[in-house]
C-alpha atoms as a PDB file:
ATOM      1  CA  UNK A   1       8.074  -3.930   0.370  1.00  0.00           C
ATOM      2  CA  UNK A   2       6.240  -5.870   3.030  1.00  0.00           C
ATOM      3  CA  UNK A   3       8.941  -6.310   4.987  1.00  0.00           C
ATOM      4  CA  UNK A   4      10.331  -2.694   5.163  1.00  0.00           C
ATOM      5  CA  UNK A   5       6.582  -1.454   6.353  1.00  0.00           C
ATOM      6  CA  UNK A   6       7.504  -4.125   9.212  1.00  0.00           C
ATOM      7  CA  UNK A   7       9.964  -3.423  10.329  1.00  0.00           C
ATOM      8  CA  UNK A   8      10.394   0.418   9.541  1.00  0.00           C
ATOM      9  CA  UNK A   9       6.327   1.297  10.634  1.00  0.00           C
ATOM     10  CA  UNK A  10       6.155  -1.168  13.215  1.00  0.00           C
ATOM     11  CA  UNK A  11       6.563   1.714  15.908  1.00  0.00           C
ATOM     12  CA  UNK A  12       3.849   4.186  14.580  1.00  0.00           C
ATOM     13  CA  UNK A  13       1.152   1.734  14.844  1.00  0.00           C
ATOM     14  CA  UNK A  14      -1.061   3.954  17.110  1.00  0.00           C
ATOM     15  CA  UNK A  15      -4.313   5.589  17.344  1.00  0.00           C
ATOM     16  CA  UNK A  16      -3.330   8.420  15.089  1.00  0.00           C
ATOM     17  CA  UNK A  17      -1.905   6.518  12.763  1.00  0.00           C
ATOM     18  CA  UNK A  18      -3.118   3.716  10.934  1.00  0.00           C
ATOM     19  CA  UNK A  19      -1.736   1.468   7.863  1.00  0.00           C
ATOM     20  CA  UNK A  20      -4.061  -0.508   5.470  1.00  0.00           C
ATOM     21  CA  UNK A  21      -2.489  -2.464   2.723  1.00  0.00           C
ATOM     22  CA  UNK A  22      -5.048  -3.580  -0.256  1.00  0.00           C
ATOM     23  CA  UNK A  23      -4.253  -6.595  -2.035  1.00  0.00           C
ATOM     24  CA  UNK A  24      -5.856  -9.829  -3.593  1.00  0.00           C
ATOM     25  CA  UNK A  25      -4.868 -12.571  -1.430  1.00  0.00           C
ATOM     26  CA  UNK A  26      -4.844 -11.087   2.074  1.00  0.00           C
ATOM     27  CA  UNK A  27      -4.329 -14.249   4.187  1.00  0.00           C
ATOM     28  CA  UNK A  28      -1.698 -15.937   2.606  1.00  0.00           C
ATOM     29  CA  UNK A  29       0.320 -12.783   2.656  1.00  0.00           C
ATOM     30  CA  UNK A  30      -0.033 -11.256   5.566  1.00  0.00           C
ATOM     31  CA  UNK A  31       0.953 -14.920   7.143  1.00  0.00           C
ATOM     32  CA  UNK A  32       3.778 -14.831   4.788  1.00  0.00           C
ATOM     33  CA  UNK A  33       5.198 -11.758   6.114  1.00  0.00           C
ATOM     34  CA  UNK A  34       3.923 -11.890   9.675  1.00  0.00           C
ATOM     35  CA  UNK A  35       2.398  -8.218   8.747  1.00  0.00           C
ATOM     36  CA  UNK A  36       1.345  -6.612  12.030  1.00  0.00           C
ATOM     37  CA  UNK A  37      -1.406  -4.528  10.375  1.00  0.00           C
ATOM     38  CA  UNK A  38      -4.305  -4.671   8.768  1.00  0.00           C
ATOM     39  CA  UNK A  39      -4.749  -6.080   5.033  1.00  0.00           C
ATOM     40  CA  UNK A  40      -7.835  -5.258   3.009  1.00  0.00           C
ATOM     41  CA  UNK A  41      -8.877  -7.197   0.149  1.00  0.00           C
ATOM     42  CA  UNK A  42     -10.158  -6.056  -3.050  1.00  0.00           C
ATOM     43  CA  UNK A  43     -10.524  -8.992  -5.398  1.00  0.00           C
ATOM     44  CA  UNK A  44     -13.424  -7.323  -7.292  1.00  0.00           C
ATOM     45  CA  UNK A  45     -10.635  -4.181  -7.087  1.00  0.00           C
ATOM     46  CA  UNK A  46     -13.429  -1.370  -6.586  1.00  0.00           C
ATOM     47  CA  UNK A  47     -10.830   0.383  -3.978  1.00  0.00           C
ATOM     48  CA  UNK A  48      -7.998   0.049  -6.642  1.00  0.00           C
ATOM     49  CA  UNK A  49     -10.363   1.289  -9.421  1.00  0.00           C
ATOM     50  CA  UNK A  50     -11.609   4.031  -7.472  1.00  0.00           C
ATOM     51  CA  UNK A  51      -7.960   5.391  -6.626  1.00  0.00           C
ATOM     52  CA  UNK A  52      -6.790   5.227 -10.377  1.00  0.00           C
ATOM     53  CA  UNK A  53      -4.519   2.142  -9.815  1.00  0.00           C
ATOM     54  CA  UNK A  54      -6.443  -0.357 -11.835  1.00  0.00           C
ATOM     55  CA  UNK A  55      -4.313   0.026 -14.941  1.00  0.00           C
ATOM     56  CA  UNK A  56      -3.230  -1.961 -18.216  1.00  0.00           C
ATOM     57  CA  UNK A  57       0.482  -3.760 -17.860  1.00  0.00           C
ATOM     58  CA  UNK A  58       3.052  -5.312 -20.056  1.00  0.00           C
ATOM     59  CA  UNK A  59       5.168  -7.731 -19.199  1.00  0.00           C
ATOM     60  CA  UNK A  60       7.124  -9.403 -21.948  1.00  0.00           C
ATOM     61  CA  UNK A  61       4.200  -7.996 -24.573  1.00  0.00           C
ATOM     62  CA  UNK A  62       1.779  -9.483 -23.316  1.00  0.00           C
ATOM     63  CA  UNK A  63      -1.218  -6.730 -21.630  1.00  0.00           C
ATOM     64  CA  UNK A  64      -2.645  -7.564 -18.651  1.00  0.00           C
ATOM     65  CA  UNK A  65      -4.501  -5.028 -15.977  1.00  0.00           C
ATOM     66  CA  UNK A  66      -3.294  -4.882 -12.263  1.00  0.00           C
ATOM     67  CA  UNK A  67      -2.650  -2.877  -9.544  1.00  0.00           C
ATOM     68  CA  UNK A  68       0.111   0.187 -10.348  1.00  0.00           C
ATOM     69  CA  UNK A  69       2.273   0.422  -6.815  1.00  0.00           C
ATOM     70  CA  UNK A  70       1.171   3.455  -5.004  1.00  0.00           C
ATOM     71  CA  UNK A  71       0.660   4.539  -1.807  1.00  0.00           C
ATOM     72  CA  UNK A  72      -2.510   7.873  -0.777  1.00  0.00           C
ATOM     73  CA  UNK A  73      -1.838   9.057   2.943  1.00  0.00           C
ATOM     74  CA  UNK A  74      -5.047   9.667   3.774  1.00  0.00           C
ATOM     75  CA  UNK A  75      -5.868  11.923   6.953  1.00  0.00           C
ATOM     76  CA  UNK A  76      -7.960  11.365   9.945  1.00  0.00           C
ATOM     77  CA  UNK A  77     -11.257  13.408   7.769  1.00  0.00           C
ATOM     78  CA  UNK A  78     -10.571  11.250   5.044  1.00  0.00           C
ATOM     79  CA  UNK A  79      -8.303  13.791   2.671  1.00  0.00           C
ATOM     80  CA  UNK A  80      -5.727  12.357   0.789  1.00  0.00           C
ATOM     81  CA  UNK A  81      -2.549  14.806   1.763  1.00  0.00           C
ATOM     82  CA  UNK A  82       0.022  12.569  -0.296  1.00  0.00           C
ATOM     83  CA  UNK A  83      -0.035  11.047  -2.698  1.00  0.00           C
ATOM     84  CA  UNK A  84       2.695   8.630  -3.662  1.00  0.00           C
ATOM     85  CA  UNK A  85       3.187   6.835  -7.712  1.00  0.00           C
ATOM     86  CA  UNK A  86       5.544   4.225  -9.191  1.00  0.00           C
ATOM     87  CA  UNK A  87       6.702   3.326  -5.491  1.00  0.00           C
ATOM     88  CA  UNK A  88      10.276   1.982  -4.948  1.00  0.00           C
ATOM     89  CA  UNK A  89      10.277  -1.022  -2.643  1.00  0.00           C
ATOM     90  CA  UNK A  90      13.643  -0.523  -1.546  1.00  0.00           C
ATOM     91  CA  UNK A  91      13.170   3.480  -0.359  1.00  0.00           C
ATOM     92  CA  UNK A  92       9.314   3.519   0.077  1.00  0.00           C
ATOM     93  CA  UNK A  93       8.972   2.745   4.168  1.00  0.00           C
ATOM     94  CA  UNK A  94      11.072   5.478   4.366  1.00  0.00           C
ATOM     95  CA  UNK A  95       9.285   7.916   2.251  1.00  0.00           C
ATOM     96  CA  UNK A  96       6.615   6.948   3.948  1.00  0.00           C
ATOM     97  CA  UNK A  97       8.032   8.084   7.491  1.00  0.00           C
ATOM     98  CA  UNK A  98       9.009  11.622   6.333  1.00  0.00           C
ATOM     99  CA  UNK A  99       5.775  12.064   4.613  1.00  0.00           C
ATOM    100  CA  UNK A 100       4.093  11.402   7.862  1.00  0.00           C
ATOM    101  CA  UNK A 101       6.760  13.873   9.678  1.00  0.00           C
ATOM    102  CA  UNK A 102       7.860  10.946  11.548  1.00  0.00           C
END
C-alpha cells in the first residue's frame, strides 16, 4: 500500500494537501519504502484508539489487537469528510485520489 501512495500521491504533495501515515515503526519503514511524506508514530496507539481502529484480530485463532486498515480525509478545519474502512491495498491510492477530487 506504501508503494501505491508513492507513486500515485507523489504529485499532490502541496500546501493544500497533506498525507500522514500512522504506524509503529516509522523509521524503518518509511526508509524501506523511500516514503516522501510524513510518518507519525503511535506506539502507545492513542491516535489509532481515538479513531476506532484499535481493534481485536484473528489470525489462525489466535486474538490479538492491532490497527484495522483505514484511511479519515480530514480537512484543512480538522473535519473528517471521508471516511474510508477495510482498505484494499491494491485500489486504495486510487480511492484516495477521487475522494480528494483529484
Amino acid at each position: 500500500m506504501a508503494d501505491s501512495f508513492r507513486g500515485r500521491l507523489s504529485g499532490l504533495f502541496h500546501p493544500v494537501f497533506e498525507l500522514a501515515v500512522v504506524f509503529g515503526l516509522v523509521v524503518t519503514f518509511k526508509q524501506k519504502f523511500d516514503l516522501p511524506f510524513a510518518l507519525l508514530a503511535d506506539p502507545a496507539h492513542s491516535i489509532a484508539e481515538a479513531y476506532g481502529v484499535w481493534v481485536e484480530k484473528s489470525m489462525y485463532g489466535k486474538k490479538y489487537m492491532g490497527v484495522a486498515r483505514s484511511t479519515f480525509v480530514i480537512d484543512a478545519d480538522g473535519t473528517v469528510v471521508k471516511v474510508m474502512r477495510k482498505v484494499k491495498p491494491e485500489t486504495h491510492a486510487d480511492d484516495v485520489l477521487a475522494a480528494l477530487g483529484s
